[in-house]
N, C-alpha and C. Protein backbone atom coordinates (compact mmCIF):
# COMPACT_ATOMS: atom_id res chain seq x y z
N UNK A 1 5.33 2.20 15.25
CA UNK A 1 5.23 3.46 14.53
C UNK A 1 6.49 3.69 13.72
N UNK A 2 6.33 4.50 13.17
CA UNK A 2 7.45 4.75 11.75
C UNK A 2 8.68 5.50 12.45
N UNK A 3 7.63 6.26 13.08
CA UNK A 3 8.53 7.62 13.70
C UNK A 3 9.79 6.81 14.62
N UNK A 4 9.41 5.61 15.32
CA UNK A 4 10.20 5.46 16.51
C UNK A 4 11.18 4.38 15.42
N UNK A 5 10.78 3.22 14.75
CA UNK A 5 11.48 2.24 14.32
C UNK A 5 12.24 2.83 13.39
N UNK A 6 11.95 3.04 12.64
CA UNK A 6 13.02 3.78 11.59
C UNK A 6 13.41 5.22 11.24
N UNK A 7 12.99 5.66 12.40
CA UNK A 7 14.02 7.18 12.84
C UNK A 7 15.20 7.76 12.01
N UNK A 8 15.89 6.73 11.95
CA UNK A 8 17.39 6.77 11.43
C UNK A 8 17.36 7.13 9.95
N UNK A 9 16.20 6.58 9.17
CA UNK A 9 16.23 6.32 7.53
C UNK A 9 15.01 7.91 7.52
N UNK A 10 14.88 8.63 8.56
CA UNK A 10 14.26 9.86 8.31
C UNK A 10 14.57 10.19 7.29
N UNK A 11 16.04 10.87 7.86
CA UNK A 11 17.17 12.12 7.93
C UNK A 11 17.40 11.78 5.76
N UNK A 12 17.48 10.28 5.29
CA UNK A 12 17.71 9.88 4.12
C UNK A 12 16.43 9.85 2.83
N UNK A 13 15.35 10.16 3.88
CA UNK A 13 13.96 10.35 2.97
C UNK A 13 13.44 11.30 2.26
N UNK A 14 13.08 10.96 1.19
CA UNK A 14 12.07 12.35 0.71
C UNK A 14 10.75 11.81 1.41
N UNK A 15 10.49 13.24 2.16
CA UNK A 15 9.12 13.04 3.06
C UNK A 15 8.23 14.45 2.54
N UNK A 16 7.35 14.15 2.31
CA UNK A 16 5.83 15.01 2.06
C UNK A 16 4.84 15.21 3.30
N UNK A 17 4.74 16.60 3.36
CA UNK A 17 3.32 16.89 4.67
C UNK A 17 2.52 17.91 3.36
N UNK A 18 1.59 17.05 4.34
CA UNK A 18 0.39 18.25 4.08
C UNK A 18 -0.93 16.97 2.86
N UNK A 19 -2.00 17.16 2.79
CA UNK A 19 -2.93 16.35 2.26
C UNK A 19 -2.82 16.47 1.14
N UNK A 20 -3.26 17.64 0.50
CA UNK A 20 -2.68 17.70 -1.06
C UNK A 20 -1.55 17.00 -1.46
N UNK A 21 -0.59 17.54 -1.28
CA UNK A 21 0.83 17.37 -1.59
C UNK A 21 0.83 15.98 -1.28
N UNK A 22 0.84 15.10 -0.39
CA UNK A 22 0.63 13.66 -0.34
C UNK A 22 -0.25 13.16 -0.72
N UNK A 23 -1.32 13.45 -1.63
CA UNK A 23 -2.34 12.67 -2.08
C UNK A 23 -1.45 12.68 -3.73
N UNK A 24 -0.88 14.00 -4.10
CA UNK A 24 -0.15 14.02 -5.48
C UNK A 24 0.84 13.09 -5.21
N UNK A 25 1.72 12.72 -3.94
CA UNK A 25 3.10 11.81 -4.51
C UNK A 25 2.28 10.69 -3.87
N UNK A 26 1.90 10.44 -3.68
CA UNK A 26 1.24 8.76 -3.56
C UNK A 26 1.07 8.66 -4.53
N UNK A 27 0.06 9.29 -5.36
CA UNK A 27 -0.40 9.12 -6.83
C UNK A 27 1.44 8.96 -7.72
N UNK A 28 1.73 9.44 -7.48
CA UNK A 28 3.46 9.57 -8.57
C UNK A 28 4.12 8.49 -8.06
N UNK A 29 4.10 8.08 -6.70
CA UNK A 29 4.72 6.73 -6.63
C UNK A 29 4.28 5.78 -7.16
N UNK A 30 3.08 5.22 -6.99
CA UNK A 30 2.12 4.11 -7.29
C UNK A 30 2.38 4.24 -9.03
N UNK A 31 2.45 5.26 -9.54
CA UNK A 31 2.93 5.48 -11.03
C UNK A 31 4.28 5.41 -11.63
N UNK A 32 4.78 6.14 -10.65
CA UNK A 32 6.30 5.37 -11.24
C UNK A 32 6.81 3.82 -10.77
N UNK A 33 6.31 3.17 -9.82
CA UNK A 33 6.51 1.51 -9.64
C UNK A 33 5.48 0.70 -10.30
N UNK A 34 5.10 1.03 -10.96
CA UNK A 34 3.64 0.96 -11.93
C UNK A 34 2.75 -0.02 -10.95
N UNK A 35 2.04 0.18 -10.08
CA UNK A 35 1.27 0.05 -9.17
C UNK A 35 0.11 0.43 -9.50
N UNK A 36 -0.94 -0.23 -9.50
CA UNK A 36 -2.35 0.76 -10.00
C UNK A 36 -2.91 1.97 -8.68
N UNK A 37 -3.43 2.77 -8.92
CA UNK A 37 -3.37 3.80 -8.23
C UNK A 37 -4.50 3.32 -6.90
N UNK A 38 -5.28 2.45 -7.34
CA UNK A 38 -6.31 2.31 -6.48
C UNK A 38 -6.19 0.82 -5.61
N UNK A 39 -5.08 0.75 -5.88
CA UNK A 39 -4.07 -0.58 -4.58
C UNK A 39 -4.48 -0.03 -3.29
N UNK A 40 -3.96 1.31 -3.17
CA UNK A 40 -3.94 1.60 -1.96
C UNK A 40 -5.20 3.31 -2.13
N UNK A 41 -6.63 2.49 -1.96
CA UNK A 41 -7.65 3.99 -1.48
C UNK A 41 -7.20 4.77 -0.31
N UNK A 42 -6.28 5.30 0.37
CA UNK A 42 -6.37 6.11 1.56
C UNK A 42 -6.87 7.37 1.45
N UNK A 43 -7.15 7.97 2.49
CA UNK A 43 -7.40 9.68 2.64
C UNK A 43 -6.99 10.26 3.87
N UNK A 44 -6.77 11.61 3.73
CA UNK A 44 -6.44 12.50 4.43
C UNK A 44 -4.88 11.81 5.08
N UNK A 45 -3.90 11.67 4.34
CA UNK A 45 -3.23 11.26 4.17
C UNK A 45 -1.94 12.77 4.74
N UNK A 46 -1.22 12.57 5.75
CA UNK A 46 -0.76 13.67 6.59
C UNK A 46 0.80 13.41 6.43
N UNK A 47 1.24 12.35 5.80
CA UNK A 47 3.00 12.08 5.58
C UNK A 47 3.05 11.12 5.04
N UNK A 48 3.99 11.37 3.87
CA UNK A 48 4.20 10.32 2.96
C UNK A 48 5.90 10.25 2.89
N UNK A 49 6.49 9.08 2.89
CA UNK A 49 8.21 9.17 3.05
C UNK A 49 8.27 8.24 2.35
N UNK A 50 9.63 8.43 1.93
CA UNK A 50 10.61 7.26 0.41
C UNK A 50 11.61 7.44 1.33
N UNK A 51 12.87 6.05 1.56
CA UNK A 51 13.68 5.72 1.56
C UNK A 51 14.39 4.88 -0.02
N UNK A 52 14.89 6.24 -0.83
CA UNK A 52 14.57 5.76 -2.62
C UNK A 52 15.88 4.07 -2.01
N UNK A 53 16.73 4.43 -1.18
CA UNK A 53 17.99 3.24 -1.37
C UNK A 53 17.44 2.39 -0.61
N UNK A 54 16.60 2.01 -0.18
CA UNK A 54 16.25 0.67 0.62
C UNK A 54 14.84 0.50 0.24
N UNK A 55 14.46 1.65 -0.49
CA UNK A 55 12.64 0.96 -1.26
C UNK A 55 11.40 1.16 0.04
N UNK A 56 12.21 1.96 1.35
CA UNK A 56 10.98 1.62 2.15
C UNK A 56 9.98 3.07 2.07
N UNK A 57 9.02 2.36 2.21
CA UNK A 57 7.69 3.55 2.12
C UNK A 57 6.83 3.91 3.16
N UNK A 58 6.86 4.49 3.72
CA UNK A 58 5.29 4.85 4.79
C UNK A 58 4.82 6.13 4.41
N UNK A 59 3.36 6.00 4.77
CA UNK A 59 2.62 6.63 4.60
C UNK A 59 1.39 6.86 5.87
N UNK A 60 1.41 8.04 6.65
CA UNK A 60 0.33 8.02 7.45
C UNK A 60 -1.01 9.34 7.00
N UNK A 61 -2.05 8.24 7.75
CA UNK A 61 -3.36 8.83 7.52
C UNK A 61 -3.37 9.48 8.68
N UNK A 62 -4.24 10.63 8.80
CA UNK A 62 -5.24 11.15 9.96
C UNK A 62 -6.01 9.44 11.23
N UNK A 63 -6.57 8.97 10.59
CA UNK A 63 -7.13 7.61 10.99
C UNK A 63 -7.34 6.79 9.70
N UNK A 64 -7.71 5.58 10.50
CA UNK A 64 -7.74 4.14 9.95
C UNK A 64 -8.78 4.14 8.87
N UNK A 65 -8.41 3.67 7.77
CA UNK A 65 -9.33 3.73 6.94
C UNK A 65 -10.04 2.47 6.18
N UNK A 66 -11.00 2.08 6.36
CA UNK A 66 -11.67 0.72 5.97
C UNK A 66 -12.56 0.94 4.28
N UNK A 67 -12.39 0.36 3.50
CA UNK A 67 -12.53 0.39 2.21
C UNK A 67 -13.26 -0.87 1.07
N UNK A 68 -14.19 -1.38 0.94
CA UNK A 68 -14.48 -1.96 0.13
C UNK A 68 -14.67 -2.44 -1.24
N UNK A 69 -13.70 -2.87 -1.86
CA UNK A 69 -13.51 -3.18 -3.12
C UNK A 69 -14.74 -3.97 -3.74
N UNK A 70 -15.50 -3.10 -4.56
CA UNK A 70 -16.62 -3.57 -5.37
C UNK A 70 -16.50 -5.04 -6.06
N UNK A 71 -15.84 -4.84 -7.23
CA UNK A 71 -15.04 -5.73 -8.35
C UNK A 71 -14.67 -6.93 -7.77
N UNK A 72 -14.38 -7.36 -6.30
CA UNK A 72 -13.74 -8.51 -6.03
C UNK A 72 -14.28 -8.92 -5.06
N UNK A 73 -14.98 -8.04 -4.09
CA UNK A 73 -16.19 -8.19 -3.27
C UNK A 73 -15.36 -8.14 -1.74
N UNK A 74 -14.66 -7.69 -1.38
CA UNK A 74 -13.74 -7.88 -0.87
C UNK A 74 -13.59 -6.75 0.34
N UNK A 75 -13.09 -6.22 1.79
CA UNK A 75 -12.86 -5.45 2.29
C UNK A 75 -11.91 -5.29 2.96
N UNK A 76 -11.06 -4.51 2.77
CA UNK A 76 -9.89 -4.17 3.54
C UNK A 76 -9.57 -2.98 4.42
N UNK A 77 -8.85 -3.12 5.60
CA UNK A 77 -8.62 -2.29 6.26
C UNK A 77 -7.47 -1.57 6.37
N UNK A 78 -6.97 -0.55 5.90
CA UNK A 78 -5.70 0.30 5.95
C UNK A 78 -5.43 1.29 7.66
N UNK A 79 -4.08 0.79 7.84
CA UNK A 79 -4.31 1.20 9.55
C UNK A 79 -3.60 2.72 9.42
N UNK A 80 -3.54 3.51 10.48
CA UNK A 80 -3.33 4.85 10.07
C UNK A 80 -1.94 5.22 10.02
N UNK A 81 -1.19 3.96 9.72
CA UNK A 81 0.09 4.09 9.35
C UNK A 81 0.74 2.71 8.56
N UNK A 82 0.51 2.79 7.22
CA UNK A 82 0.90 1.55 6.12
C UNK A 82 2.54 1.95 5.92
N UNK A 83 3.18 0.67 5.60
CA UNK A 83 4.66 0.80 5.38
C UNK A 83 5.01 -0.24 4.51
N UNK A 84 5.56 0.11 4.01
CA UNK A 84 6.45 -1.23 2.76
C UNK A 84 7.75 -0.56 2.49
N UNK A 85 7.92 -2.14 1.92
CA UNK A 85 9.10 -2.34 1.07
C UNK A 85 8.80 -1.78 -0.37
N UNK A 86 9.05 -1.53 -1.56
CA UNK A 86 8.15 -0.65 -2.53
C UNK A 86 9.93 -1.44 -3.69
N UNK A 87 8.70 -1.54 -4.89
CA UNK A 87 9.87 -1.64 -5.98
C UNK A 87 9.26 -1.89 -7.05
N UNK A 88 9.57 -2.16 -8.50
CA UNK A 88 8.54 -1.82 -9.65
C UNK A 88 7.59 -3.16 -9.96
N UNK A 89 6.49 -2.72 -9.38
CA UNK A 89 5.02 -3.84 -9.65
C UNK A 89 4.96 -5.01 -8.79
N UNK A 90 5.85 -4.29 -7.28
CA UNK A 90 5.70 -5.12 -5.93
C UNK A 90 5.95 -4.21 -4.86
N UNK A 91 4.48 -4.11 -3.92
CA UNK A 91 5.12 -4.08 -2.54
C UNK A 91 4.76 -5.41 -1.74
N UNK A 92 6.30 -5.39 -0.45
CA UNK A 92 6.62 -6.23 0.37
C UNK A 92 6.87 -6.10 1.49
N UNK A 93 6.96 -6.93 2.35
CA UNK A 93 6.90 -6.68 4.22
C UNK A 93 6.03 -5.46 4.60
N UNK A 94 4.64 -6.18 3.75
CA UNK A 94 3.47 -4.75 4.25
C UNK A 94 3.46 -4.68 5.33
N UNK A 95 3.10 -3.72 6.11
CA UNK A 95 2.36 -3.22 7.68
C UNK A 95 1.15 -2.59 7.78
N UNK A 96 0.25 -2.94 8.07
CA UNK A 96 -1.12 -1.66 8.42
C UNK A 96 -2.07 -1.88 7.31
N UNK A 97 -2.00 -3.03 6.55
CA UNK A 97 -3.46 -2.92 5.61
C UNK A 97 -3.72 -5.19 5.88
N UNK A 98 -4.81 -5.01 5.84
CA UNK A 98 -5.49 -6.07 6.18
C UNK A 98 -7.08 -6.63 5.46
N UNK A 99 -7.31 -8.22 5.13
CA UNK A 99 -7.96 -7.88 4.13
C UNK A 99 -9.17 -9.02 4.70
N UNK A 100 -10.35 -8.74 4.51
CA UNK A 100 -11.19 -9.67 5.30
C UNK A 100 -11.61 -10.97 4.27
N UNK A 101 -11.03 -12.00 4.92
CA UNK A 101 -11.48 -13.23 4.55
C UNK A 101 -11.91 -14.05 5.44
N UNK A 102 -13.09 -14.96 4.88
CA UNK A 102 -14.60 -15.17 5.21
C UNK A 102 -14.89 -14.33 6.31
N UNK A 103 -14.59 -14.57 7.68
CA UNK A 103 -14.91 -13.58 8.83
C UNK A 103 -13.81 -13.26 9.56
N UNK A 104 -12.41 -13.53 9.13
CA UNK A 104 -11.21 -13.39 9.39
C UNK A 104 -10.42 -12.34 9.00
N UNK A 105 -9.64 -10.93 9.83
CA UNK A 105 -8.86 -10.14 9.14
C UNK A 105 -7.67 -10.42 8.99
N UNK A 106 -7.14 -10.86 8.26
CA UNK A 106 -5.50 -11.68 7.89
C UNK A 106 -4.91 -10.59 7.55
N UNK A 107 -3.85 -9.98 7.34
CA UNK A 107 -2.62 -9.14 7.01
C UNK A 107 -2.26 -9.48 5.94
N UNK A 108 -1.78 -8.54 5.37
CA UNK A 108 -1.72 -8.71 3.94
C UNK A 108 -0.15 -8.47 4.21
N UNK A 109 0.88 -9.08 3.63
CA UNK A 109 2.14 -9.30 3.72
C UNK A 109 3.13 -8.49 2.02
N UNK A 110 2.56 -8.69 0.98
CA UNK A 110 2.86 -8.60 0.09
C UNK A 110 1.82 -8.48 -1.16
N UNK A 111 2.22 -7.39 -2.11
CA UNK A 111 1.04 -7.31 -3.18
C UNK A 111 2.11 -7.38 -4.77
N UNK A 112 1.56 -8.04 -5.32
CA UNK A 112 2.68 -7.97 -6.50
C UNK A 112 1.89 -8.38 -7.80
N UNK A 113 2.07 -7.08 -9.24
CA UNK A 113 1.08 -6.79 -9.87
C UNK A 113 1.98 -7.71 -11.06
N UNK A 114 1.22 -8.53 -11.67
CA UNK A 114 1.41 -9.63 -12.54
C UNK A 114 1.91 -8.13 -14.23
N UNK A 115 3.07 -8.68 -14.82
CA UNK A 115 3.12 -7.41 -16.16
C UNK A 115 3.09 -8.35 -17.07
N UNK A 116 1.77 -9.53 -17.24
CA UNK A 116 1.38 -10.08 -18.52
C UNK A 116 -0.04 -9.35 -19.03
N UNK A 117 -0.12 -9.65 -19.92
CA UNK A 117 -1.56 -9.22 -20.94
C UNK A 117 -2.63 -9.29 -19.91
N UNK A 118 -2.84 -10.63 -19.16
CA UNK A 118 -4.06 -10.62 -18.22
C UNK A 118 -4.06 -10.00 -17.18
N UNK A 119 -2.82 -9.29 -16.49
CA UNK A 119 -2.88 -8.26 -15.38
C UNK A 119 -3.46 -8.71 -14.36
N UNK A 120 -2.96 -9.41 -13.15
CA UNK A 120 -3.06 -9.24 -12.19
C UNK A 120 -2.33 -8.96 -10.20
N UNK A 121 -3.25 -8.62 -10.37
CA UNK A 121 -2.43 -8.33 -8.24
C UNK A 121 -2.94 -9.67 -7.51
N UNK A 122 -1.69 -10.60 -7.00
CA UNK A 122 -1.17 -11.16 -6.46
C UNK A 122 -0.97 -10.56 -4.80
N UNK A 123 -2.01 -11.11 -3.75
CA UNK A 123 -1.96 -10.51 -2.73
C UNK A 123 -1.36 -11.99 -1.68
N UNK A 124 -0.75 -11.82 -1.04
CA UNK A 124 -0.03 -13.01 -0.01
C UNK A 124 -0.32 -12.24 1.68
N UNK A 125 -0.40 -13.72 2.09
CA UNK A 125 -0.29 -12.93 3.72
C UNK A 125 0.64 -13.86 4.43
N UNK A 126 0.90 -13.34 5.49
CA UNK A 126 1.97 -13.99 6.89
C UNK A 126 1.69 -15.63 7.17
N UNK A 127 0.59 -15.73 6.60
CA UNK A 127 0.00 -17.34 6.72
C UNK A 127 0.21 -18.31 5.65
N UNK A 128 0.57 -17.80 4.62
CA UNK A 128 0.65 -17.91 3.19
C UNK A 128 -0.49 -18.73 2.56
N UNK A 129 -1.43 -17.98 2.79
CA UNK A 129 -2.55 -17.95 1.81
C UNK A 129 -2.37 -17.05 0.93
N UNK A 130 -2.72 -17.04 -0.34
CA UNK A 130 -2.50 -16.08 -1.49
C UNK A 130 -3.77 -16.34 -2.76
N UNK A 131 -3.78 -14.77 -2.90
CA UNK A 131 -5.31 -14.75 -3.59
C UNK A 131 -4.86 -13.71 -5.11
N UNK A 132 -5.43 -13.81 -6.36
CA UNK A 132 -4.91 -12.90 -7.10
C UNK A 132 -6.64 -12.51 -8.17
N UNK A 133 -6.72 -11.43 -8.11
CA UNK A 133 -7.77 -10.37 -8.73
C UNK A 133 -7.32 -9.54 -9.81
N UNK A 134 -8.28 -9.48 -10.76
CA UNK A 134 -7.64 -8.72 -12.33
C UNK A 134 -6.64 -7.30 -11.54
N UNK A 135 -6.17 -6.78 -12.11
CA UNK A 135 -6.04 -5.17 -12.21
C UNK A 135 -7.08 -4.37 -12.38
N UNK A 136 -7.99 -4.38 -13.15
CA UNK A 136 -8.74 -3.58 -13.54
C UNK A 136 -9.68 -3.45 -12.15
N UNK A 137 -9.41 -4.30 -11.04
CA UNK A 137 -10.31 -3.91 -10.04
C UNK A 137 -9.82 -2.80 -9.25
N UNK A 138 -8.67 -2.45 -9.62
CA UNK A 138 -7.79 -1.57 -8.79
C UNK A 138 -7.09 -0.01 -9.35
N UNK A 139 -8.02 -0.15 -10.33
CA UNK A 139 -7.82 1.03 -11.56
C UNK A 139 -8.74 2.05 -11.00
N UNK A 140 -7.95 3.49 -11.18
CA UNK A 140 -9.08 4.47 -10.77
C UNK A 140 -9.40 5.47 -12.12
């Protein structure tokens, strides 16, 4: 959990409560690291924290949220507490989102959004398998 491991980098965070208010700075982060907004579908989304000097991010849901990406055919699972490393058109040392391949849920380790003309997200896991899908699948 966030609360217990990195305790310390609280006290140094801008942290958000409340659903509204964290559904708006998720949206403003994912926009200012130019991230497409629909990387990460969560809801009911109850704390959102920046550590701006070390880039780290968590974000907790109410519960776990499982999500299917149309465009790539694809399903992933977001656990009710995602964390990264965060920096412009990469997050890294993900926690809590997981992505189903063939009948396997692998961890998704790292997402990093390609800034050429053809646009794409570059997803890696702990196994280092790595898979990459337009942007436009991740556009809301």
């Amino acid at each position: 959990m966030v609360s217990q491991v990195f305790e310390p980098m609280r006290e140094r965070a801008e942290i958000c409560v409340g659903e509204i208010e964290c559904q708006k700075k998720a949206i403003q982060l994912l926009d200012e690291f130019n991230i497409p907004r629909g990387l990460l579908p969560l809801d009911n989304i109850v704390e959102i924290g920046l550590v701006r000097s070390e880039g780290f991010i968590w974000i907790r849901q109410t519960k776990k949220k499982d999500h299917y990406f149309e465009q790539i055919g694809r399903s992933v699972s977001f656990a009710a507490e995602v964390t990264a490393f965060i920096e412009p058109r990469r997050m890294k040392k993900v926690t809590g989102v997981k992505a189903k391949e063939l009948l396997l849920w692998i961890g998704v380790s790292e997402m990093l959004v390609d800034n050429s003309n053809c646009g794409n997200v570059q997803f890696k896991t702990h196994t280092g398998i790595s898979r990459s899908f337009p942007v436009s699948a991740f556009l809301l």
